[in-house]
N, C-alpha and C. Protein backbone atom coordinates (compact mmCIF):
# COMPACT_ATOMS: atom_id res chain seq x y z
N UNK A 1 104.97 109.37 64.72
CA UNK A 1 106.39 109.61 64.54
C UNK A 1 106.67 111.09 64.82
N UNK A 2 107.35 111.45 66.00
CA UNK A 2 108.27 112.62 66.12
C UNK A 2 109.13 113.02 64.96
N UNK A 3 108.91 114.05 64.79
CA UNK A 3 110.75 114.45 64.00
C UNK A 3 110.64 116.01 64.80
N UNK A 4 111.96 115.75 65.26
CA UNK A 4 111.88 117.04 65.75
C UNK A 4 113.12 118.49 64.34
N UNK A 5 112.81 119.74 64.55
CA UNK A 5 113.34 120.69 63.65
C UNK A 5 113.89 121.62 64.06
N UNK A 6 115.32 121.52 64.41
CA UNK A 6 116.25 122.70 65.11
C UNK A 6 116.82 122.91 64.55
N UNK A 7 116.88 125.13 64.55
CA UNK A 7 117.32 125.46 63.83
C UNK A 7 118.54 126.03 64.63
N UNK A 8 119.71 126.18 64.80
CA UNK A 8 120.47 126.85 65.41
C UNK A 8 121.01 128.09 64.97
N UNK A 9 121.19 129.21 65.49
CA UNK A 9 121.51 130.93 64.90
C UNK A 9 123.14 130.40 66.07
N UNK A 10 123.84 130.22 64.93
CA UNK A 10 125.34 130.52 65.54
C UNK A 10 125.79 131.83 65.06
N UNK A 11 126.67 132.65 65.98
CA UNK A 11 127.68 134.12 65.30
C UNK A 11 128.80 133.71 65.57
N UNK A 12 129.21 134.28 64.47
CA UNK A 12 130.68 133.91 64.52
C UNK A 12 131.25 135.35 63.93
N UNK A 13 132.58 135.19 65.06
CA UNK A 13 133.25 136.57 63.81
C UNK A 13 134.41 136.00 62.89
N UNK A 14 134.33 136.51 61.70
CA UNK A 14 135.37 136.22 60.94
C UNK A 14 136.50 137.20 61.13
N UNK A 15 138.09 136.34 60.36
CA UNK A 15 138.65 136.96 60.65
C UNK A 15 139.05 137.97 59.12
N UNK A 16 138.42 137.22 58.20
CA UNK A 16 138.48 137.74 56.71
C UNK A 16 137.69 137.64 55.85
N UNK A 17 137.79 138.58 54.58
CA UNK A 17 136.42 138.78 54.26
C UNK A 17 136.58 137.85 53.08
N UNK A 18 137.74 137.01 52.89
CA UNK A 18 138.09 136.40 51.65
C UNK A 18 136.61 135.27 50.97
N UNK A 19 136.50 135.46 49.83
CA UNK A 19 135.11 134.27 49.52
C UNK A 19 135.96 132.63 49.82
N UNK A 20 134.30 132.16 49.91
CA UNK A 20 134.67 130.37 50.70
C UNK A 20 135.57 130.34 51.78
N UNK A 21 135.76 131.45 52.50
CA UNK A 21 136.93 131.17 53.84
C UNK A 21 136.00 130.48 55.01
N UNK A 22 137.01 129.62 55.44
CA UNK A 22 136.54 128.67 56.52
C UNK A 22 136.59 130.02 58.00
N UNK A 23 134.92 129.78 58.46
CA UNK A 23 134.93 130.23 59.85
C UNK A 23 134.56 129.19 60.83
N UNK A 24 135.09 129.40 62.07
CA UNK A 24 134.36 128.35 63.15
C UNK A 24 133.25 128.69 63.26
N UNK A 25 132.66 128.00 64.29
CA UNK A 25 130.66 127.69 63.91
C UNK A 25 130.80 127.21 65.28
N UNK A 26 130.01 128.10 66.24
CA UNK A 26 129.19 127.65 67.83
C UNK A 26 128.77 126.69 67.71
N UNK A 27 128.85 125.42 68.32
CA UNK A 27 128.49 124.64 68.36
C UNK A 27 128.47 123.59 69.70
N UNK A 28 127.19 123.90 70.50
CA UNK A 28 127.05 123.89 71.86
C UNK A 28 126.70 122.36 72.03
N UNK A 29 126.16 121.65 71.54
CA UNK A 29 125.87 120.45 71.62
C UNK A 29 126.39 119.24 70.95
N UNK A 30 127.57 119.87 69.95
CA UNK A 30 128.66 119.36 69.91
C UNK A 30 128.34 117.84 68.68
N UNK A 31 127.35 118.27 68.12
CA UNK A 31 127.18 117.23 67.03
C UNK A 31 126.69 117.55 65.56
N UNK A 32 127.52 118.80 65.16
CA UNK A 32 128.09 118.94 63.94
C UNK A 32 128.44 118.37 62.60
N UNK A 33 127.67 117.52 61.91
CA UNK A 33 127.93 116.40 60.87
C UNK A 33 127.78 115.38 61.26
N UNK A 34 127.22 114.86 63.05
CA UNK A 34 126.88 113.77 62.86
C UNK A 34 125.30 112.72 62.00
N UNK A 35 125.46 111.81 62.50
CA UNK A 35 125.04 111.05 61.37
C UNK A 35 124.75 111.11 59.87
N UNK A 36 123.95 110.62 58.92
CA UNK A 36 124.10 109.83 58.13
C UNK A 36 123.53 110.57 57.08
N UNK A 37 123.20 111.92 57.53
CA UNK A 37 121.83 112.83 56.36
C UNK A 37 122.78 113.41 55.29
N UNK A 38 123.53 113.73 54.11
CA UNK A 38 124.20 113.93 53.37
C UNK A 38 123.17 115.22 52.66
N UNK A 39 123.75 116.28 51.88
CA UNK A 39 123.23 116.80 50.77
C UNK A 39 123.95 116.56 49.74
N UNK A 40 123.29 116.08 48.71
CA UNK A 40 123.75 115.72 47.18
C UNK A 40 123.64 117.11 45.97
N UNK A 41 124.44 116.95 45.35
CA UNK A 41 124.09 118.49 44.46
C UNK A 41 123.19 118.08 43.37
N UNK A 42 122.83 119.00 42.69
CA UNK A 42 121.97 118.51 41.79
C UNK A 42 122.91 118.60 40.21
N UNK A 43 122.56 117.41 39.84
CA UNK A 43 123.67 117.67 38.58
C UNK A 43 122.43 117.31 37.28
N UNK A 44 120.92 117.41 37.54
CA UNK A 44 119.95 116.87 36.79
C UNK A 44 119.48 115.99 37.24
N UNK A 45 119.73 115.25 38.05
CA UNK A 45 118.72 114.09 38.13
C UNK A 45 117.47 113.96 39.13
N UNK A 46 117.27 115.42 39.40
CA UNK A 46 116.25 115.75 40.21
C UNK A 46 115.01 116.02 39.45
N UNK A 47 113.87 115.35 39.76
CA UNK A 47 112.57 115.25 39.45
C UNK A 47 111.58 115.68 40.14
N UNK A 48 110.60 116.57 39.29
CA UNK A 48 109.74 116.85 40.05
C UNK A 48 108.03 115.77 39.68
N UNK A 49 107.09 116.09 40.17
CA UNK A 49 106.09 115.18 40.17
C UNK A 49 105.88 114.90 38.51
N UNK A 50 105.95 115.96 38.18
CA UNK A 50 105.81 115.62 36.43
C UNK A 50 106.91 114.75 35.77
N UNK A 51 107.85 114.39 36.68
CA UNK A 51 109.35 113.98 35.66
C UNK A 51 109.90 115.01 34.93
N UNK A 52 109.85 116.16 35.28
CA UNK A 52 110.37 117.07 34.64
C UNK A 52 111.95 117.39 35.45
N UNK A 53 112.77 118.01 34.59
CA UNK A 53 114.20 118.33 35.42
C UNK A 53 113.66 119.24 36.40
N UNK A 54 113.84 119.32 37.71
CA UNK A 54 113.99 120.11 38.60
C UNK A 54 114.47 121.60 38.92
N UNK A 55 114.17 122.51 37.93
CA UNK A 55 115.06 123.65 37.98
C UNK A 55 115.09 124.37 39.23
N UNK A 56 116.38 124.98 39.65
CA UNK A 56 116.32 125.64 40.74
C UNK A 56 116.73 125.45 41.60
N UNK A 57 116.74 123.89 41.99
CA UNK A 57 117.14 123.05 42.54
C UNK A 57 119.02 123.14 42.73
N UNK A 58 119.49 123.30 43.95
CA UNK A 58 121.01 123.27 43.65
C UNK A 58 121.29 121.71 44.83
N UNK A 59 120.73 121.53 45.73
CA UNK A 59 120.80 120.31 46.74
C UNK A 59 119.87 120.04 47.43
N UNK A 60 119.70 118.67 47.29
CA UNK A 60 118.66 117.95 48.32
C UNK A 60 119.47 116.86 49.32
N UNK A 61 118.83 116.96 50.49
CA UNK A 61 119.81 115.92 51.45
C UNK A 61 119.65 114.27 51.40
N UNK A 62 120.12 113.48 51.69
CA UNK A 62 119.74 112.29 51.70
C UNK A 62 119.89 111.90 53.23
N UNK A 63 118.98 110.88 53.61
CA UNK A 63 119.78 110.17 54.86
C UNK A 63 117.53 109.78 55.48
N UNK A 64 117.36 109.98 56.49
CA UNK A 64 116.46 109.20 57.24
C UNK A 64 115.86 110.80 57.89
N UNK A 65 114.66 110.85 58.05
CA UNK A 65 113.97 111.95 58.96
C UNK A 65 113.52 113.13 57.86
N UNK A 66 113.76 114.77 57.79
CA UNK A 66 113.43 115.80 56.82
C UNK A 66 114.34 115.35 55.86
N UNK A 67 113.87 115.63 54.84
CA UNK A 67 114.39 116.32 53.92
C UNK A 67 114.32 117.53 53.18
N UNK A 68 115.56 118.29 52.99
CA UNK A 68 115.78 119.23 53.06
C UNK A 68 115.98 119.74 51.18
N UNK A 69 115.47 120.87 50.92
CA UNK A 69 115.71 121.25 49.26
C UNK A 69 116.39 122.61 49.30
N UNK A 70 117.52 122.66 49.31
CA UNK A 70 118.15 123.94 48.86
C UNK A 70 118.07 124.42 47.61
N UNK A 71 117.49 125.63 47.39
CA UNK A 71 117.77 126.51 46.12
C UNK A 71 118.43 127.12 45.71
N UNK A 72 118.50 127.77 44.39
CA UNK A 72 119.90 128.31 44.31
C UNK A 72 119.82 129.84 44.33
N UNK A 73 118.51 130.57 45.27
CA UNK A 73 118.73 131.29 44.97
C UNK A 73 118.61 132.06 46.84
N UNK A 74 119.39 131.58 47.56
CA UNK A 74 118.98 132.08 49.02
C UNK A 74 117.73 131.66 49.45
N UNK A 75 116.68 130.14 49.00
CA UNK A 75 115.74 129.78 49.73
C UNK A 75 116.12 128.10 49.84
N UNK A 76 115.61 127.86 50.72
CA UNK A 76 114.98 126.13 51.17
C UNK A 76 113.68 126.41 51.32
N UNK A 77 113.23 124.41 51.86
CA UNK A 77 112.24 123.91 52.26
C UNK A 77 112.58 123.02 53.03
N UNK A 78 111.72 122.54 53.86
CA UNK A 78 111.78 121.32 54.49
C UNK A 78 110.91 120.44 54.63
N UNK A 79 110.85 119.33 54.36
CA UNK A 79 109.53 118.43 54.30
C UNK A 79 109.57 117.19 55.16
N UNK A 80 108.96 116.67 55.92
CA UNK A 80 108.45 115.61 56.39
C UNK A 80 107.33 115.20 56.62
N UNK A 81 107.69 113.68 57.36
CA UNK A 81 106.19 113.21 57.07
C UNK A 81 105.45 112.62 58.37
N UNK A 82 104.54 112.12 58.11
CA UNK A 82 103.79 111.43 59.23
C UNK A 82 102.92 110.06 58.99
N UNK A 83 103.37 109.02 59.27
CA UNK A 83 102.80 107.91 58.14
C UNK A 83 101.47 107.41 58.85
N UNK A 84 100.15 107.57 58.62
CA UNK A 84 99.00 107.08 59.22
C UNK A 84 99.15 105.61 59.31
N UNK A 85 98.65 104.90 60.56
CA UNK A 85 98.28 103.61 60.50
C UNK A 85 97.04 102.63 59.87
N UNK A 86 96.67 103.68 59.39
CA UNK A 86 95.00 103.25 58.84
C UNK A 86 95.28 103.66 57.30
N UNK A 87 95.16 102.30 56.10
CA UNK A 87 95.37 102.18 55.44
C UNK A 87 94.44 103.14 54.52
N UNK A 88 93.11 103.45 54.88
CA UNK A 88 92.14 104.51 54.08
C UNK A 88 92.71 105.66 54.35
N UNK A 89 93.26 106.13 55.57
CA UNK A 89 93.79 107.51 55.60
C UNK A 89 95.01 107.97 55.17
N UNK A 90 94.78 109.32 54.66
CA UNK A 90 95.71 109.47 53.93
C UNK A 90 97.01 109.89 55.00
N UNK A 91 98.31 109.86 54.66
CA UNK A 91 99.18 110.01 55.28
C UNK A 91 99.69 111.75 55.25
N UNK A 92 100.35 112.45 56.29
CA UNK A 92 100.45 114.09 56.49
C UNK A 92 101.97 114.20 55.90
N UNK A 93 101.99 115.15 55.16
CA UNK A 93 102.97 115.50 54.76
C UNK A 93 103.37 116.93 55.01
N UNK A 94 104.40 117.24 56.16
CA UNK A 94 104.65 118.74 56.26
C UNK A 94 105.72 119.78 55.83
N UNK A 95 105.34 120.98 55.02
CA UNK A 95 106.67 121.77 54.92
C UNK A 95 106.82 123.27 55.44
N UNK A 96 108.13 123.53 55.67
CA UNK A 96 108.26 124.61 56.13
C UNK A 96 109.26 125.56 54.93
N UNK A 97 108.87 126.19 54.27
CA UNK A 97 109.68 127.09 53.59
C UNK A 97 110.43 128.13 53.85
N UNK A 98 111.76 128.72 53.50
CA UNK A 98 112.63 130.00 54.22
C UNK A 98 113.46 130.34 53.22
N UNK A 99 113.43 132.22 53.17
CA UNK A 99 113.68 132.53 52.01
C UNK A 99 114.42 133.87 52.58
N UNK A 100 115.36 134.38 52.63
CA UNK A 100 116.30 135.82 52.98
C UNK A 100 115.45 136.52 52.51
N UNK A 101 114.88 137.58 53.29
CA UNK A 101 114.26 138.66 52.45
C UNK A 101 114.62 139.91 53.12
N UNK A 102 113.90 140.85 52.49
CA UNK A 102 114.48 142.41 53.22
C UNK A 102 115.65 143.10 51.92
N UNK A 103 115.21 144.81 52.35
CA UNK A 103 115.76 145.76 51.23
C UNK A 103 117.60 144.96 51.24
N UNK A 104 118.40 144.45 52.03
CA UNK A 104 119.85 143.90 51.95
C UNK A 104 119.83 142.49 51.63
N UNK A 105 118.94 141.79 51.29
CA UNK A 105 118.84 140.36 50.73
C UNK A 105 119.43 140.16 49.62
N UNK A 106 120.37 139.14 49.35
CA UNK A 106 120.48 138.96 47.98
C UNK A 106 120.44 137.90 47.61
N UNK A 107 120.46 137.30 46.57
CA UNK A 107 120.11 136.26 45.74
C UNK A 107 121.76 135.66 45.86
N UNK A 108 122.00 134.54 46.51
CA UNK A 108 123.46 133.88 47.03
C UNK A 108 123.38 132.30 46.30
N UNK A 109 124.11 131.79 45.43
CA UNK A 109 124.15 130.32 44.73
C UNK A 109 124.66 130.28 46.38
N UNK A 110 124.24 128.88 46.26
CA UNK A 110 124.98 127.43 47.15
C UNK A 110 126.15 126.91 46.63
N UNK A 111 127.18 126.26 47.50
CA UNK A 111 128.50 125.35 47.27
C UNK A 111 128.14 124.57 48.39
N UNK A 112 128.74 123.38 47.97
CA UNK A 112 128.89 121.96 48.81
C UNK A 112 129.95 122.25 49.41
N UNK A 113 130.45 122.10 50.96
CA UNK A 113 131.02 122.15 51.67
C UNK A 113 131.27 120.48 52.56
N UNK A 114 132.33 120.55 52.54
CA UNK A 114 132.91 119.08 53.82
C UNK A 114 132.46 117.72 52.39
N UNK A 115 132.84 117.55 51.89
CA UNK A 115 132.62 116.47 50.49
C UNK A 115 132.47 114.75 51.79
N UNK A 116 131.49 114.68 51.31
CA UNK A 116 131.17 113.43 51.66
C UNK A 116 131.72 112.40 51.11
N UNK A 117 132.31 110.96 51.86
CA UNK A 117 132.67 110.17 50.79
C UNK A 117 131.38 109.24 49.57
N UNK A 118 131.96 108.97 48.85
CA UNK A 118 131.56 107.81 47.92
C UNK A 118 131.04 109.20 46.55
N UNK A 119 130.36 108.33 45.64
CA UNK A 119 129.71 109.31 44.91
C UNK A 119 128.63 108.32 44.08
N UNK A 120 127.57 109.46 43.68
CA UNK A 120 126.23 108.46 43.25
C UNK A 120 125.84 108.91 41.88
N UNK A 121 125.44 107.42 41.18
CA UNK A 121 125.41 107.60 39.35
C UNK A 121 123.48 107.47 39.12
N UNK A 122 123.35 108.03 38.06
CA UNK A 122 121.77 107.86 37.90
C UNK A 122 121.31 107.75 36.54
N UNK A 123 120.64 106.08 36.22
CA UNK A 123 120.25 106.15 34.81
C UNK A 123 119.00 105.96 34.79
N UNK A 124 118.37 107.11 33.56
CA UNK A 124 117.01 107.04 33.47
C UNK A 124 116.70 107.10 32.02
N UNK A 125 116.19 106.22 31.27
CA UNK A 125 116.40 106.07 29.77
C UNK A 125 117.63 106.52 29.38
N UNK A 126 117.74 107.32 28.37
CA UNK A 126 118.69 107.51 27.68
C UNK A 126 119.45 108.44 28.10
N UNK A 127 119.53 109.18 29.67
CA UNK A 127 119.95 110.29 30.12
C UNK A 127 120.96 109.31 31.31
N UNK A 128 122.01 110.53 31.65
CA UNK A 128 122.65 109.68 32.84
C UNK A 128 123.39 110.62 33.65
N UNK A 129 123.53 110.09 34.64
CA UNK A 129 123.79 111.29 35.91
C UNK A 129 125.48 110.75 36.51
N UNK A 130 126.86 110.64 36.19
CA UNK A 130 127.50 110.34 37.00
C UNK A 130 128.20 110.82 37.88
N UNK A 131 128.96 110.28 38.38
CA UNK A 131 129.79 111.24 39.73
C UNK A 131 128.93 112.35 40.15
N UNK A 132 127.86 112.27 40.64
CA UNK A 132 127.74 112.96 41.47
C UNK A 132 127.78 113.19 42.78
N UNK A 133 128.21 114.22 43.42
CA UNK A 133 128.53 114.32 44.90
C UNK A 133 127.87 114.47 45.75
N UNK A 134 128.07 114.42 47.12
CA UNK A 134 127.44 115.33 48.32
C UNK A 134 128.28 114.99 49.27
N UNK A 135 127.97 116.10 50.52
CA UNK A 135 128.31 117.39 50.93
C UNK A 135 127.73 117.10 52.22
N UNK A 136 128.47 117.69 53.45
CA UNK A 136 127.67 117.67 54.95
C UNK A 136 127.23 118.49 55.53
N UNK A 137 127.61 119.65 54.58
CA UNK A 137 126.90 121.13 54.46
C UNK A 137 126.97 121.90 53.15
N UNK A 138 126.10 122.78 53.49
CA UNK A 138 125.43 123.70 52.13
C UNK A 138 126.10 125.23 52.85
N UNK A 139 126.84 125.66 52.19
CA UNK A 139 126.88 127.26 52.21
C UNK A 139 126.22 128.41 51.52
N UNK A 140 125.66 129.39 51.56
CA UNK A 140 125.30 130.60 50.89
C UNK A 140 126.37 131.33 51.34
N UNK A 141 127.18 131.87 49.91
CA UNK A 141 127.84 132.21 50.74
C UNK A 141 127.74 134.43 50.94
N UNK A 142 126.90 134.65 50.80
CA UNK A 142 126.25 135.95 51.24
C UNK A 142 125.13 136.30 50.83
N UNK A 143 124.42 136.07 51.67
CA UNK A 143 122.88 136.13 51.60
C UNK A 143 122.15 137.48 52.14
N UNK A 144 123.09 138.30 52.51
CA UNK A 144 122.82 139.73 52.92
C UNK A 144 124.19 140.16 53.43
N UNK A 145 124.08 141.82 53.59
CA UNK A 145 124.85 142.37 53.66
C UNK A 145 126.35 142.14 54.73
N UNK A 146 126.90 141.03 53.86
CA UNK A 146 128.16 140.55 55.27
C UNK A 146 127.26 139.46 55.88
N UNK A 147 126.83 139.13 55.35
CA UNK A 147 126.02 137.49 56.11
C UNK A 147 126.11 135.98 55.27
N UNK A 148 127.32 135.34 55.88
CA UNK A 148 126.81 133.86 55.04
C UNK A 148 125.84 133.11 56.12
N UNK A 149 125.36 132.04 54.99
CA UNK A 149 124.37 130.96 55.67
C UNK A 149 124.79 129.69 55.68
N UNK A 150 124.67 128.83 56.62
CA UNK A 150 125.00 127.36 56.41
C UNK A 150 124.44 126.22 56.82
N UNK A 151 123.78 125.47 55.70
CA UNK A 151 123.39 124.52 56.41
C UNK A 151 123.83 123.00 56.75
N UNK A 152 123.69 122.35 57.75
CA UNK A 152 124.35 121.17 58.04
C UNK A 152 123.42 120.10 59.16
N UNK A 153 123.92 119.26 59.35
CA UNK A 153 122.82 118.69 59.58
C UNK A 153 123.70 117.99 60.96
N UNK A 154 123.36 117.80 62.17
CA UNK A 154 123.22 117.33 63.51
C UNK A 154 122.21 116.18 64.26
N UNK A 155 122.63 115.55 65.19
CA UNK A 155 122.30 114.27 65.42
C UNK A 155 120.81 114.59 65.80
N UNK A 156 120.26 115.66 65.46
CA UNK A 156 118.59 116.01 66.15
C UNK A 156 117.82 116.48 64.85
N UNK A 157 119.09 116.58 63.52
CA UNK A 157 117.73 117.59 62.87
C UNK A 157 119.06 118.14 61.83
N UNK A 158 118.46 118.99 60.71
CA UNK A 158 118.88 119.85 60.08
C UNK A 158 119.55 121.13 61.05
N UNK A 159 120.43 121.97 60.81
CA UNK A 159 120.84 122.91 61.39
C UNK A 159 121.17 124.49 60.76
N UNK A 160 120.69 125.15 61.02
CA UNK A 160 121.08 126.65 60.05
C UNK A 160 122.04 127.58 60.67
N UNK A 161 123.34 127.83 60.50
CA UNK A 161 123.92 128.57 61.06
C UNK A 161 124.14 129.79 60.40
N UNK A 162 123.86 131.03 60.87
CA UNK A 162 124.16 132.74 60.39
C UNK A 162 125.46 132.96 60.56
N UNK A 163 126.34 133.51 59.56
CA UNK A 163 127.96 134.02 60.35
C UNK A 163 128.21 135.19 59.85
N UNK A 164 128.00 136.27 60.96
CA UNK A 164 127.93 137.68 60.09
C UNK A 164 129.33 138.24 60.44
N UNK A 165 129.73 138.58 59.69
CA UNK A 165 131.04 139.11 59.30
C UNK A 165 131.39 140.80 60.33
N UNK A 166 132.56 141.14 59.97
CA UNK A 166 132.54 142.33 60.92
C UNK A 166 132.31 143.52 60.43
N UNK A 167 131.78 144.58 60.99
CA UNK A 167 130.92 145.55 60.73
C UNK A 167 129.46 144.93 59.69
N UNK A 168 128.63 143.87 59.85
CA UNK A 168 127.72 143.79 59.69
C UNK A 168 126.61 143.87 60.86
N UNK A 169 125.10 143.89 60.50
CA UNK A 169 124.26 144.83 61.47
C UNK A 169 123.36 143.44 61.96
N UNK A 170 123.13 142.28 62.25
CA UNK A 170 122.51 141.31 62.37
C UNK A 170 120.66 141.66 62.40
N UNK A 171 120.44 142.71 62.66
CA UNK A 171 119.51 143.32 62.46
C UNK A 171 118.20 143.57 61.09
N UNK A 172 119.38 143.51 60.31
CA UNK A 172 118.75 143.42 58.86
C UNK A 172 118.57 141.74 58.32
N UNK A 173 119.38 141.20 58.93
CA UNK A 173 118.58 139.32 58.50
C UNK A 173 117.02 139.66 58.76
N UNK A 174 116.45 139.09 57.41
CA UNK A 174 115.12 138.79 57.80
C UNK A 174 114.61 137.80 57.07
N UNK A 175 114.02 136.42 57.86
CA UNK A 175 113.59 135.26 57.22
C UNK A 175 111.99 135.33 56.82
């Protein structure tokens, strides 16, 4: 099984420095939110191998191919897989981690952006998860000096777009 992992570096200039303002986003291949991969926020019902709550955790995507773990603190991951045909072997599991770093990095929460329809409930003993949402992109929304991040997902893959604001130095992003 292929999966392929494109990341796209769009610039965009804004026209304001207002927080959550909508900028346009390059978008050369013109499939921007298509299909079916959603990110859900985390409202608790994220588990890790222990069954423990998930801290840290602000969205994971849903849909078919990577999946994607946004943090809340200016990092992801990405994980996929590779399923062996031979029932003794074990099956490959791959990730790629990415984290803003550098002396202008900062520590940026995530917001759900473009609200997906429907919404999803979660019961696990005596705990319960409702209305929760997702989202067809993930924003940071400044992850360095005059830099938001965004992620969204396209008919090939996850997608990362940079949108550095004006008088910022693109120079100082460092992944």
């Amino acid at each position: 099984m292929n999966i392929r992992l494109f990341f796209s570096l769009c610039v965009a200039a804004a026209t304001s420095l207002a927080t959550h303002a909508q900028f346009a986003l390059v978008d050369p291949q013109g499939d921007m939110n298509k299909g079916s991969v959603t990110y859900e926020e985390n409202a608790g019902q994220f588990r890790n191998g222990y069954g423990d709550t998930e801290a840290g955790l602000g969205f994971r995507s849903r849909g078919f191919g990577t999946t994607t773990y946004c943090g809340e603190q200016s990092d992801m991951y990405f994980t996929w897989g590779s399923p062996d045909t031979i029932a003794a072997t074990a099956d490959t599991l791959f990730k790629i981690g990415m984290r803003v770093v550098g002396e202008t990095a900062l520590e940026s929460k995530p917001y759900g952006l473009n609200l997906a329809p429907g919404i999803a409930n979660y019961y696990k003993g005596s705990e319960s998860y409702e209305g929760v949402h997702s989202f067809h992109s993930v924003v940071y929304p400044e992850v360095n000096d005059s830099v938001e991040m965004r992620l969204l997902h396209g008919q090939f893959g996850p997608k990362l777009a940079f949108i550095f604001r004006p008088g910022s130095n693109p120079a100082n992003l460092q992944l």
